[in-house]
N, C-alpha and C. Protein backbone atom coordinates (compact mmCIF):
# COMPACT_ATOMS: atom_id res chain seq x y z
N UNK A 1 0.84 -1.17 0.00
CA UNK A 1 0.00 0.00 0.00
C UNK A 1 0.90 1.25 0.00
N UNK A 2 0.25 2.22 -1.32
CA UNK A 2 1.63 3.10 -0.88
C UNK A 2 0.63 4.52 0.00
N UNK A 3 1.51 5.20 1.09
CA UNK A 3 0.65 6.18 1.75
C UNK A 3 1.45 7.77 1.52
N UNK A 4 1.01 8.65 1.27
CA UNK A 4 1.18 10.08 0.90
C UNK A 4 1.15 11.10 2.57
N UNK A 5 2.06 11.59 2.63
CA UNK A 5 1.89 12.79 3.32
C UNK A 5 1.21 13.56 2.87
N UNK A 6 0.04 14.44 3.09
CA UNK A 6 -0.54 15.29 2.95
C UNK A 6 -1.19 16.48 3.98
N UNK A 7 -0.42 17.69 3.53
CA UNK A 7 -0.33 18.86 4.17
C UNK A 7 -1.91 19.54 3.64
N UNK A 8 -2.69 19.59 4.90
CA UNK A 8 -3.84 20.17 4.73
C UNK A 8 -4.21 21.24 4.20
N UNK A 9 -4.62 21.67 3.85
CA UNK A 9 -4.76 23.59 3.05
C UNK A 9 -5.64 24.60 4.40
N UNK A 10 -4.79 25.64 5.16
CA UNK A 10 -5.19 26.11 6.06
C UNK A 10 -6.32 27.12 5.23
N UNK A 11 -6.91 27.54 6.12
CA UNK A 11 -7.82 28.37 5.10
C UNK A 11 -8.03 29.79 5.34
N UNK A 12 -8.08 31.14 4.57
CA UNK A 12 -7.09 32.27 4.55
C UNK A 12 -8.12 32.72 6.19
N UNK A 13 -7.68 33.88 7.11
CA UNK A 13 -8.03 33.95 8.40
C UNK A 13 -9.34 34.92 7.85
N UNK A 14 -10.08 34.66 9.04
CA UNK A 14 -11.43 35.18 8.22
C UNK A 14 -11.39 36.71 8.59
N UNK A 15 -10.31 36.92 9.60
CA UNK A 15 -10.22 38.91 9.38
C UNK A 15 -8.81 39.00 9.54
N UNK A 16 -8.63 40.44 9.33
CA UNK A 16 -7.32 41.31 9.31
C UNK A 16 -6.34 40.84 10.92
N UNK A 17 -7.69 40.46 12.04
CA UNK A 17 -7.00 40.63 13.18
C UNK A 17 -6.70 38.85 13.34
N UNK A 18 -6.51 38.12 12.60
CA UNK A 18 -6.82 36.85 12.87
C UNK A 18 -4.99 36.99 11.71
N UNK A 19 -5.38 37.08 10.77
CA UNK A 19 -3.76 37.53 10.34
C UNK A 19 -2.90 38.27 10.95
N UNK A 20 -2.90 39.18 12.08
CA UNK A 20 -2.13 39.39 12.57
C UNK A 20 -1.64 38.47 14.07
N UNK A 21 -2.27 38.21 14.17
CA UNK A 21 -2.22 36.73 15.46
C UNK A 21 -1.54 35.29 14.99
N UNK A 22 -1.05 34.59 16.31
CA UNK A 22 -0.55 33.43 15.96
C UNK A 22 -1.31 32.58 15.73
N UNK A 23 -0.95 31.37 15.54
CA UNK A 23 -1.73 30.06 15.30
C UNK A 23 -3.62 30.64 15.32
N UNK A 24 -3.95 31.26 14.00
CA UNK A 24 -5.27 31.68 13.85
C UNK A 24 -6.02 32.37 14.88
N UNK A 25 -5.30 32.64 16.08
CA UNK A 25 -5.82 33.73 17.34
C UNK A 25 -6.02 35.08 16.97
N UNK A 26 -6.94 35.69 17.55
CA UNK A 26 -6.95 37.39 17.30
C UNK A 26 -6.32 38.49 18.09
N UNK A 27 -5.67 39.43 16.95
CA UNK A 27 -4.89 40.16 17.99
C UNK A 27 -5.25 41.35 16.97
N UNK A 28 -5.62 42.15 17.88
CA UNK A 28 -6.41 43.70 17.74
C UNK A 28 -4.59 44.66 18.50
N UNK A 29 -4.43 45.40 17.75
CA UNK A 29 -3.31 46.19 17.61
C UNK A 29 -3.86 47.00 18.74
N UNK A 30 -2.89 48.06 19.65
CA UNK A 30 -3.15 48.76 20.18
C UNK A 30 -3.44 50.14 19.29
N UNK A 31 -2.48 50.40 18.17
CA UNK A 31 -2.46 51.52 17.38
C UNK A 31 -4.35 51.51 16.93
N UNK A 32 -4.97 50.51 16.90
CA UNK A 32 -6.45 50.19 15.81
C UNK A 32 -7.23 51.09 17.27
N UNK A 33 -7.71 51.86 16.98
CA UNK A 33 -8.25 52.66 18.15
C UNK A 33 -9.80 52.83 17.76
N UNK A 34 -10.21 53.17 16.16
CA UNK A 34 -11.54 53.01 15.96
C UNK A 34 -11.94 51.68 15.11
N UNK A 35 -12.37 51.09 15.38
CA UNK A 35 -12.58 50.10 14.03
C UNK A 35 -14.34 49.70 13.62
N UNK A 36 -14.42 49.97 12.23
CA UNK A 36 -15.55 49.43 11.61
C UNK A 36 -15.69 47.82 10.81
N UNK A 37 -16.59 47.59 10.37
CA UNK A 37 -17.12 46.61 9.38
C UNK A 37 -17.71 46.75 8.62
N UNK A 38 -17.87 46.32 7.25
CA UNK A 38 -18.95 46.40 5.83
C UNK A 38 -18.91 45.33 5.10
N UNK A 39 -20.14 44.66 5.15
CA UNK A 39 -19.89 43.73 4.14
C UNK A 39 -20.76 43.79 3.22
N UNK A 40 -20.87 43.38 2.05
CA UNK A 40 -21.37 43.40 0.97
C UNK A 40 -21.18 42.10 0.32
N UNK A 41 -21.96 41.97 -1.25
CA UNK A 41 -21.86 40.63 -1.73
C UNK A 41 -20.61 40.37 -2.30
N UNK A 42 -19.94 39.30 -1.43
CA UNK A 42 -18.50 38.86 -1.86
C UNK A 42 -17.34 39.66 -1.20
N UNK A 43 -17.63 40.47 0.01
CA UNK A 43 -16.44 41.38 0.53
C UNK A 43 -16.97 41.83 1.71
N UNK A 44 -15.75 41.45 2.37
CA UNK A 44 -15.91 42.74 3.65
C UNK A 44 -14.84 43.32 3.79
N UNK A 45 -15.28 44.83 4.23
CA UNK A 45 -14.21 45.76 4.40
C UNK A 45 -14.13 46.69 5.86
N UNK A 46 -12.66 46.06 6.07
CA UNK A 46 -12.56 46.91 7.88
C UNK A 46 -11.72 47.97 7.44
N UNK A 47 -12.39 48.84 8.49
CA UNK A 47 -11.76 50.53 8.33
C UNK A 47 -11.32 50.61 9.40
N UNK A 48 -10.30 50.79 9.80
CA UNK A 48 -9.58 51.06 11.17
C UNK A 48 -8.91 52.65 10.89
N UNK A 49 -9.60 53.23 11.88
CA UNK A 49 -8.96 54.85 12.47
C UNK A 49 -7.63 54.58 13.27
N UNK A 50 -6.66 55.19 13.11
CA UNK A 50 -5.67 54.93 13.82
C UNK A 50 -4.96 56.81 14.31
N UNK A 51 -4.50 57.24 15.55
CA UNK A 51 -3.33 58.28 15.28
C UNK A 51 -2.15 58.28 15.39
N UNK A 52 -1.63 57.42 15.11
CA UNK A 52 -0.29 56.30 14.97
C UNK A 52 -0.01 55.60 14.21
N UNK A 53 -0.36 56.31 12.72
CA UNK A 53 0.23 55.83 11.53
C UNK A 53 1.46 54.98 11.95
N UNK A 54 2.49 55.18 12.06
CA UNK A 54 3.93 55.02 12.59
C UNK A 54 3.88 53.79 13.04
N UNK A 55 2.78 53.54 14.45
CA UNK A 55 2.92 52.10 14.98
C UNK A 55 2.28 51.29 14.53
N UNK A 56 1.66 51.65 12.99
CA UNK A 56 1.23 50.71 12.26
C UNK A 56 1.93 49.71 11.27
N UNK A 57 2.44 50.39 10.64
CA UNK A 57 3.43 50.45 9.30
C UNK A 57 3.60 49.19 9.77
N UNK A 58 4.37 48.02 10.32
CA UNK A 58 4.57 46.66 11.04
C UNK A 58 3.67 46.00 10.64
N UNK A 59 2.60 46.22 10.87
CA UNK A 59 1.07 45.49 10.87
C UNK A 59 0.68 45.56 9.65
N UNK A 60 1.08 46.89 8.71
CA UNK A 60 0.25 46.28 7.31
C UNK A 60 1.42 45.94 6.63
N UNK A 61 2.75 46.06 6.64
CA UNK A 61 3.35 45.26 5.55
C UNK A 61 3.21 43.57 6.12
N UNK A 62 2.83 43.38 7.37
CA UNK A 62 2.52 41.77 7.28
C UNK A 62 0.66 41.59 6.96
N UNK A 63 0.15 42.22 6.68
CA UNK A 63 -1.58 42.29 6.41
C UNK A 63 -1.09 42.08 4.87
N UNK A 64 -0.27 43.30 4.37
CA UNK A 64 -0.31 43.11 2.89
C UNK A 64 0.30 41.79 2.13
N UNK A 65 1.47 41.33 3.00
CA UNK A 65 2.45 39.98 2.53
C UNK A 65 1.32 38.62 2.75
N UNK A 66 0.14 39.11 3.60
CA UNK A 66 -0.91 37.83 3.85
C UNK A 66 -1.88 37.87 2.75
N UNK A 67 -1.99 38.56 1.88
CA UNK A 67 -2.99 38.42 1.22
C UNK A 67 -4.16 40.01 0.99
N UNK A 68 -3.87 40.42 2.05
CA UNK A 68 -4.87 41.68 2.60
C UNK A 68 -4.54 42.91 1.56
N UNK A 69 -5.83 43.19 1.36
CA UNK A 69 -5.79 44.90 0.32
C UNK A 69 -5.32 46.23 1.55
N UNK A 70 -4.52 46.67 1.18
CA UNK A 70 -4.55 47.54 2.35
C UNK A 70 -4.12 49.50 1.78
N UNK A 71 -4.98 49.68 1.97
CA UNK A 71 -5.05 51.33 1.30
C UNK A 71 -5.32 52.50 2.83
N UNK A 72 -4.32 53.21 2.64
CA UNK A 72 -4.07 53.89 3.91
C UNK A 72 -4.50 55.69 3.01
N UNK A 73 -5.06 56.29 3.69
CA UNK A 73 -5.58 57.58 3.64
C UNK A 73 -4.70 58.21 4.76
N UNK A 74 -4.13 59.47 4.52
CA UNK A 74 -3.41 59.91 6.23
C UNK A 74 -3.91 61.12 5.99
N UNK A 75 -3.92 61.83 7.35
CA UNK A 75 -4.19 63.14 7.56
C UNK A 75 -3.35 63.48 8.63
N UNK A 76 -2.02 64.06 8.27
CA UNK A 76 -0.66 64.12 9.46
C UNK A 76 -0.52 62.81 9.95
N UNK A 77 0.15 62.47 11.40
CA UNK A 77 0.13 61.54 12.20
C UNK A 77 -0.68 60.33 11.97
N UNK A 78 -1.97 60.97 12.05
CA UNK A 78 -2.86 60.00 11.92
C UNK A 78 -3.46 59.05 10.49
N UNK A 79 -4.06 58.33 10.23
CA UNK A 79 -4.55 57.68 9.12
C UNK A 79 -5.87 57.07 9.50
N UNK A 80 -6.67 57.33 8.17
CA UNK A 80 -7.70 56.01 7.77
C UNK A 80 -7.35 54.85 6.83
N UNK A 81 -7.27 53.50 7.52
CA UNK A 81 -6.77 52.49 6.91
C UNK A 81 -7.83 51.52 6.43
N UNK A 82 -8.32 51.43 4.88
CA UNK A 82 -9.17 50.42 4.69
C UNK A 82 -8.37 48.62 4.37
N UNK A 83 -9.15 47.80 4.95
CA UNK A 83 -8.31 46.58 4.84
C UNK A 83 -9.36 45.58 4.07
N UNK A 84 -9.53 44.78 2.95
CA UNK A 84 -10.12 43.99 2.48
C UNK A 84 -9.84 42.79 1.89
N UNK A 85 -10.34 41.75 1.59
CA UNK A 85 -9.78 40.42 0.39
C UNK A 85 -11.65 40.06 0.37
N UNK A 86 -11.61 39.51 -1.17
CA UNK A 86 -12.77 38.48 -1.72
C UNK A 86 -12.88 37.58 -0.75
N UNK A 87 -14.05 37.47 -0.22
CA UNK A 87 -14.60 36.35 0.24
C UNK A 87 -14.23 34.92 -0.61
C-alpha cells in the first residue's frame, strides 16, 4: 500500500485581526483605536482609524504579505486604513 503525506490547506483567516495573530488567534493592535465593518456581496471591508500611523506600518506590511488589500488615507500623524480580500 503506498501512503502520501498530505499537508492540509489552512484556510485564509477570516479577518485582518486573525492575520495578525498566531496560530489563527486574534490580535487587535493597540495603534487600531476606531474600528468598523462592511460587508457586501462577496467582501468585507474593515476601516480602522488609527493616530499612529507610525505604529502601524509593522502590521500592514505583514496584512499586505498575507494576502490583505490595504489602502491607507493619512491626515498628518494619523490615518484612515481600509483593509479587504474576496470572500
Amino acid at each position: 500500500m503506498h501512503t502520501k503525506n498530505i499537508t492540509p490547506i489552512r484556510p485564509a483567516p477570516r479577518t485582518p485581526y486573525h492575520s495578525l495573530g498566531a496560530d489563527a488567534t486574534m490580535r487587535i493592535p493597540e495603534w487600531a483605536q476606531h474600528r468598523s465593518v462592511y460587508r457586501s456581496a462577496g467582501r468585507t471591508l474593515y476601516v480602522v482609524e488609527t493616530d499612529t500611523l507610525a505604529d502601524a506600518r509593522r502590521d500592514l506590511v505583514q496584512l499586505d504579505n498575507a494576502g490583505w488589500n490595504v489602502s491607507v488615507e493619512k491626515s498628518g500623524p494619523a490615518a484612515r486604513i481600509a483593509l479587504s480580500r474576496a470572500a
